[in-house]
N, C-alpha and C. Protein backbone atom coordinates (compact mmCIF):
# COMPACT_ATOMS: atom_id res chain seq x y z
N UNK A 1 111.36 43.04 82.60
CA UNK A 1 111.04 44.07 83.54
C UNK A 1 110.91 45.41 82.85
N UNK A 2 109.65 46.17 83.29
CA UNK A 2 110.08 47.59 82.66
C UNK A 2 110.54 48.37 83.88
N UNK A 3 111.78 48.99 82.69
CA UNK A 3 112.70 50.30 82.98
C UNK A 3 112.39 51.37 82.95
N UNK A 4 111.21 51.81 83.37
CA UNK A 4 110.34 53.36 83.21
C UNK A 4 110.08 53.86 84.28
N UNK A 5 110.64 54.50 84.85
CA UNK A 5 109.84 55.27 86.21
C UNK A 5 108.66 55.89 86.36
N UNK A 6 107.99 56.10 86.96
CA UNK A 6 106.86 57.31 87.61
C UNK A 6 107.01 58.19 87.35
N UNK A 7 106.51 59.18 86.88
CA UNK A 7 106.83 60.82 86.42
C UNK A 7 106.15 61.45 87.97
N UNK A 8 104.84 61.14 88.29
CA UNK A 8 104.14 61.22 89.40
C UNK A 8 104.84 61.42 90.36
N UNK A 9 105.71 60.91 91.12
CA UNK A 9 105.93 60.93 92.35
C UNK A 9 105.88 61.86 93.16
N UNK A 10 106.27 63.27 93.22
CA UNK A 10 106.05 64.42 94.50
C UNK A 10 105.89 65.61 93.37
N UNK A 11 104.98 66.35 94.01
CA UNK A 11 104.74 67.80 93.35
C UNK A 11 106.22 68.56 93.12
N UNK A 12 106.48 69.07 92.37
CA UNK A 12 107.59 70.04 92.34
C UNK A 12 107.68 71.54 93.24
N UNK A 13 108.43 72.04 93.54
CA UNK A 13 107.96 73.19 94.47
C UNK A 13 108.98 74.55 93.77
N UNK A 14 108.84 75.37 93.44
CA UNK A 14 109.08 76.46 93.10
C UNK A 14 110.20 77.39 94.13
N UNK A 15 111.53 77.01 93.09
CA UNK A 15 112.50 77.48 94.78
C UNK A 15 112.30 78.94 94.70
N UNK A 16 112.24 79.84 93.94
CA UNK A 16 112.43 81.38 94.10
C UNK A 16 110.72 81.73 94.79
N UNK A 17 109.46 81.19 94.81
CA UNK A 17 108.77 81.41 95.67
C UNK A 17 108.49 81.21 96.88
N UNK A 18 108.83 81.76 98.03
CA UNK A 18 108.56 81.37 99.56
C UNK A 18 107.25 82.05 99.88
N UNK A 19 106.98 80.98 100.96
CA UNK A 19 105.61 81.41 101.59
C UNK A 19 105.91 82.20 102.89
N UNK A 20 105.58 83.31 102.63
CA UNK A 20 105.38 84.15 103.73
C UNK A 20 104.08 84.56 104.83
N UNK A 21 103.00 83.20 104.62
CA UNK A 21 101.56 83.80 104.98
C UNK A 21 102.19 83.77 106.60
N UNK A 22 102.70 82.92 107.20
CA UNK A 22 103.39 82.89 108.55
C UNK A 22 103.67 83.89 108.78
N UNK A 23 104.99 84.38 108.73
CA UNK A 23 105.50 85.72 108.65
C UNK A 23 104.53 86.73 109.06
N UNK A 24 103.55 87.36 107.66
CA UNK A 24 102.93 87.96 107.45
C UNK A 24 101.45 88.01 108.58
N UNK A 25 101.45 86.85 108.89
CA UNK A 25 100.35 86.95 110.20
C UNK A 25 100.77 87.08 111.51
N UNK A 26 101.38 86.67 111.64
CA UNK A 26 102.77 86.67 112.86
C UNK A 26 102.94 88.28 113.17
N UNK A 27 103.42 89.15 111.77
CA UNK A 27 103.33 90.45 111.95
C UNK A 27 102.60 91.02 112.49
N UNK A 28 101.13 90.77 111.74
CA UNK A 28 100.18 91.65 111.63
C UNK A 28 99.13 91.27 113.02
N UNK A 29 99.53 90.03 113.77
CA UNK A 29 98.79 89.78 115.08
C UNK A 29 99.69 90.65 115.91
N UNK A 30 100.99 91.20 116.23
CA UNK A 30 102.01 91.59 116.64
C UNK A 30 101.40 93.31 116.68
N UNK A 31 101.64 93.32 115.10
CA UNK A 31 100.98 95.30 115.76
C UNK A 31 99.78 95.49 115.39
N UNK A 32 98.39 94.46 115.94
CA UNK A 32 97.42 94.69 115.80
C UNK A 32 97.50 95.86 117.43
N UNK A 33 98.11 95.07 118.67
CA UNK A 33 97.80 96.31 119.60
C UNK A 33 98.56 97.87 119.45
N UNK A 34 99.34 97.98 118.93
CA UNK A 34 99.37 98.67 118.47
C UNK A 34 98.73 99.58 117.49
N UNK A 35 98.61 99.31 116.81
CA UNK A 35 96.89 99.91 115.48
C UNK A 35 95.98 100.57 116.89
N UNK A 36 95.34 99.45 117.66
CA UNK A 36 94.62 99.80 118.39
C UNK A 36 94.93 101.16 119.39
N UNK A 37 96.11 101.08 120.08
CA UNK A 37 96.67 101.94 120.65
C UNK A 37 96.78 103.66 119.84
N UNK A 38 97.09 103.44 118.60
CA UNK A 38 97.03 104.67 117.69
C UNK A 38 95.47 105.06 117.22
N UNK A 39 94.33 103.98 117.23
CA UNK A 39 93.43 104.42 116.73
C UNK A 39 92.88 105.34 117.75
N UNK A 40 93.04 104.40 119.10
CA UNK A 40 92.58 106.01 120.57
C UNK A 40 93.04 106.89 120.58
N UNK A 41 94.50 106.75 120.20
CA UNK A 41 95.25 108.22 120.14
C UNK A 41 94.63 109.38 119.70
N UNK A 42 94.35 108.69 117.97
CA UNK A 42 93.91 109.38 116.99
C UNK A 42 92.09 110.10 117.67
N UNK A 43 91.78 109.20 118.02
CA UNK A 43 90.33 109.57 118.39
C UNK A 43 90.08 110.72 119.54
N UNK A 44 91.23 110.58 120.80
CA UNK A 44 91.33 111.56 121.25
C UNK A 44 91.90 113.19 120.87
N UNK A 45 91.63 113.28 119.62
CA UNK A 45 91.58 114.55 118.95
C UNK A 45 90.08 114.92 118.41
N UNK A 46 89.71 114.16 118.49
CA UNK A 46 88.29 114.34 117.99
C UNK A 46 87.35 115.23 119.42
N UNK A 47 86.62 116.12 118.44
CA UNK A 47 85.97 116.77 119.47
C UNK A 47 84.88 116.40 120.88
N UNK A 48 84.15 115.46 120.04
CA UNK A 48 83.27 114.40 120.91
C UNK A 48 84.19 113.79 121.96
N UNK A 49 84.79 112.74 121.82
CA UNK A 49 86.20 112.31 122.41
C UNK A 49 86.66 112.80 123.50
N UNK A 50 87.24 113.99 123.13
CA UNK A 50 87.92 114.66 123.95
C UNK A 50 87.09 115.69 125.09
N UNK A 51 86.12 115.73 125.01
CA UNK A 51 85.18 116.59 125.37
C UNK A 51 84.52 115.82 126.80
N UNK A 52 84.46 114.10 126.13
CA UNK A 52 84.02 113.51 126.93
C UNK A 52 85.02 112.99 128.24
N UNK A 53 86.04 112.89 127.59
CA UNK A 53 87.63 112.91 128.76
C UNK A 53 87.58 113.72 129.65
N UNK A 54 87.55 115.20 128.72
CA UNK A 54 87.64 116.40 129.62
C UNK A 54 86.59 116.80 130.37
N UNK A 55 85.29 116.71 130.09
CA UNK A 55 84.27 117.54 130.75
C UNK A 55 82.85 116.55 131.15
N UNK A 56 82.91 115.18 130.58
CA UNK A 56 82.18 114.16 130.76
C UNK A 56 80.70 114.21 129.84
N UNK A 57 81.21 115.05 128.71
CA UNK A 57 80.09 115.26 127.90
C UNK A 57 80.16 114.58 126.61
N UNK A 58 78.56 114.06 126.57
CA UNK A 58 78.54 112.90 125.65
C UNK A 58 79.11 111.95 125.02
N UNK A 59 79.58 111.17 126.53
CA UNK A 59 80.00 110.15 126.53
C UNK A 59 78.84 109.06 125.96
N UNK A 60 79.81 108.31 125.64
CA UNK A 60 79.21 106.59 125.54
C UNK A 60 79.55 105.52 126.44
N UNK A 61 78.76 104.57 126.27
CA UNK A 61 79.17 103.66 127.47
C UNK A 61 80.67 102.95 127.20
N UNK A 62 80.58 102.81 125.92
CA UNK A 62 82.05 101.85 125.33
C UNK A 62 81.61 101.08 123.81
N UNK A 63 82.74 100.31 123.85
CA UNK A 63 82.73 99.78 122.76
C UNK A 63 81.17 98.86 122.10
N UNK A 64 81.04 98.78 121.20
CA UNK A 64 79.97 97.65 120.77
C UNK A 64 80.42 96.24 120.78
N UNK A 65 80.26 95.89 121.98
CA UNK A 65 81.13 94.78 122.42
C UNK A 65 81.05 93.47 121.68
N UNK A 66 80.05 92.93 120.94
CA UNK A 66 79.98 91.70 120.34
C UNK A 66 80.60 92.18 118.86
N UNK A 67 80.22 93.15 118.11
CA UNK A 67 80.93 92.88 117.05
C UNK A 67 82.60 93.17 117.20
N UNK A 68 83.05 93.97 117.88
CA UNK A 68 84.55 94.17 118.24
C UNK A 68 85.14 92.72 118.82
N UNK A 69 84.15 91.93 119.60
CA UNK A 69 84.84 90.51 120.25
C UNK A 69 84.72 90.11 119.14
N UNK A 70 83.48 89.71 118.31
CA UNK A 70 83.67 88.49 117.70
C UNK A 70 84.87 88.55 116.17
N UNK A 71 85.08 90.03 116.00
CA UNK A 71 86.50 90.30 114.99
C UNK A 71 87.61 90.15 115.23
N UNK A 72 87.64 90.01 116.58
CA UNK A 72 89.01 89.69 117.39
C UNK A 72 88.90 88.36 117.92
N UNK A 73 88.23 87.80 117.94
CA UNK A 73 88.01 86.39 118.16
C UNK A 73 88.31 85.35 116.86
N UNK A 74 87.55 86.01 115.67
CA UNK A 74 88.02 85.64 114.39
C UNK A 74 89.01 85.79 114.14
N UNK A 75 89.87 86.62 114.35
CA UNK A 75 91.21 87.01 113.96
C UNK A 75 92.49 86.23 114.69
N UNK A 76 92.04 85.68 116.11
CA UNK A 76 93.03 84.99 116.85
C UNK A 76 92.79 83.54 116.56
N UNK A 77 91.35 83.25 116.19
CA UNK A 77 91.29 81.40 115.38
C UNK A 77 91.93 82.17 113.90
N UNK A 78 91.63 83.01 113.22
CA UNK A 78 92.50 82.98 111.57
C UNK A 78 94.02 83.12 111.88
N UNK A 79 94.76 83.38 112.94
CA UNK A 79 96.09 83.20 113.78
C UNK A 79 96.66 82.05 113.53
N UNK A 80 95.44 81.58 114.06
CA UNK A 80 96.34 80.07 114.55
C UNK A 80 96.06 78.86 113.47
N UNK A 81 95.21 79.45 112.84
CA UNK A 81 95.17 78.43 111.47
C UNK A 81 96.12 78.64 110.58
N UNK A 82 96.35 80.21 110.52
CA UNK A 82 97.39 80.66 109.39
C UNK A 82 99.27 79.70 109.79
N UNK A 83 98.89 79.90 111.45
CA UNK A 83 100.30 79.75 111.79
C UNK A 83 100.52 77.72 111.80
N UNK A 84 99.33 77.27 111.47
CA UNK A 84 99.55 75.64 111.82
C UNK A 84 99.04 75.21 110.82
N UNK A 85 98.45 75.81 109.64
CA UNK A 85 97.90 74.54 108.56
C UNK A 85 99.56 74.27 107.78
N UNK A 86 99.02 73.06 107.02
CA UNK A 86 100.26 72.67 106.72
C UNK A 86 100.24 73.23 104.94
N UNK A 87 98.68 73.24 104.77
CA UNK A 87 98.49 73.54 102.72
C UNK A 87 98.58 74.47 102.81
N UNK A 88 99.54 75.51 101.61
CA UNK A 88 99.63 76.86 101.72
C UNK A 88 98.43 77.86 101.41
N UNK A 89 97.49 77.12 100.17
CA UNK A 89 96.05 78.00 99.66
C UNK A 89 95.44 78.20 101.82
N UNK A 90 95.31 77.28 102.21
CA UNK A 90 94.95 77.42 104.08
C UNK A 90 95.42 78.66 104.49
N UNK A 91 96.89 78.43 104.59
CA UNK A 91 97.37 79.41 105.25
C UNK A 91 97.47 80.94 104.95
N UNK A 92 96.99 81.01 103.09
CA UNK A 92 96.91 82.16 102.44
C UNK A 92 95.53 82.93 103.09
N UNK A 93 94.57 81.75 103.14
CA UNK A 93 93.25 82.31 103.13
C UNK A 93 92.90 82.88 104.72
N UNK A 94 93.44 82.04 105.79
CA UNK A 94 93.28 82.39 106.87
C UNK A 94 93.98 83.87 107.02
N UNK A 95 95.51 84.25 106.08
CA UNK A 95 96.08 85.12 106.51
C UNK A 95 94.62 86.64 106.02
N UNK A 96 94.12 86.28 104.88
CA UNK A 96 93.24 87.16 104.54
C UNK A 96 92.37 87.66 105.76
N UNK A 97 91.12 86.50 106.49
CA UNK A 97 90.34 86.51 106.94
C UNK A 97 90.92 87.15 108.02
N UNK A 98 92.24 87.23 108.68
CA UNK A 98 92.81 87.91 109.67
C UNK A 98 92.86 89.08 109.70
N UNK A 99 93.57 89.48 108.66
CA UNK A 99 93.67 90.58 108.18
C UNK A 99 92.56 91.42 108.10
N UNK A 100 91.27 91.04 107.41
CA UNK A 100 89.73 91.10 107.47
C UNK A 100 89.36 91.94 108.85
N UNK A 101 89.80 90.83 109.48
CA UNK A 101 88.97 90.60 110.97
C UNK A 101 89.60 91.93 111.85
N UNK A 102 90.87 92.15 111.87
CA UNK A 102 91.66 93.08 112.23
C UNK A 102 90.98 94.39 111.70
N UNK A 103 90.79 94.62 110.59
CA UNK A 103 90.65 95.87 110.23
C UNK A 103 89.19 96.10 110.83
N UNK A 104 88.39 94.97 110.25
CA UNK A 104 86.54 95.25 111.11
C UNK A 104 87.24 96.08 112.25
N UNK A 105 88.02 94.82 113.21
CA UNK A 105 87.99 95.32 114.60
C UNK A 105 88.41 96.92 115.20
N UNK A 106 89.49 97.39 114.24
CA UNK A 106 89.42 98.52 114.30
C UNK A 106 88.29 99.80 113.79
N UNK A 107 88.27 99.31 112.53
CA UNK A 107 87.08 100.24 111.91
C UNK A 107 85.71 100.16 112.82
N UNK A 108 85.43 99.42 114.02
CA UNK A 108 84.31 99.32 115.11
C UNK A 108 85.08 100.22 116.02
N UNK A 109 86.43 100.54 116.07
CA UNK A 109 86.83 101.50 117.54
C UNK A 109 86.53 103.23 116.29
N UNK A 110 87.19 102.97 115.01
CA UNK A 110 86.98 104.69 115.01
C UNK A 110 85.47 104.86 114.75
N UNK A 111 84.43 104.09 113.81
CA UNK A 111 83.64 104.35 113.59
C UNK A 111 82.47 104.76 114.87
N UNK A 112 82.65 103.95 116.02
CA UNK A 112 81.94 103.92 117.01
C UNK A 112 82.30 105.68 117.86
N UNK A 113 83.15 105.61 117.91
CA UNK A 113 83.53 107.34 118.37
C UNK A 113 83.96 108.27 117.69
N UNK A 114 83.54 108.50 116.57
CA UNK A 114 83.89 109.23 115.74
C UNK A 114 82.99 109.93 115.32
């Protein structure tokens, strides 16, 4: 009989590195309304903005609605991939594309009234 084991058997895993892409998306879906909430804030200092609050001058109708949905739409499927794949390169990459998607979605609220 040979007495030799498998070297093969399970990947090794690296104890001092933890994966935080969970965490980290978990966060960042958490104070995305927030972001949002500060970016109006912020915008209602702006002269246009505020002008249009106060006196109804040159207003816009609203947001540019398909690219703001579809960044926030991306961002709640890169959510839920980040929060359920099981391979970590997955869960790294989704946390990116979230992250991505989040910022578009804001950079469409200041850029659009600004």
């Amino acid at each position: 009989m040979n007495a030799t084991a498998s070297t093969a058997t399970a990947p090794v895993r690296v104890a001092g590195a933890k994966d935080r892409s969970r965490f980290w998306s978990g966060l960042s879906a958490a104070l995305f309304p927030g972001a949002v909430v500060a970016a109006v804030i912020l915008l209602l200092s702006s002269v246009r903005v505020s002008g249009c609050v106060t006196y109804g001058v040159q207003c816009t109708r609203g947001l540019p609605g398909r690219l703001f949905l579809w960044s926030v739409g991306l961002a709640v499927v890169a959510l839920v991939v980040a929060l359920a794949a099981p391979a970590l390169r997955v869960r790294q990459a989704a946390l990116c594309v979230q992250l991505l998607a989040e910022c578009t979605a804001l950079l469409v609220i200041l850029s659009y009234y600004a």
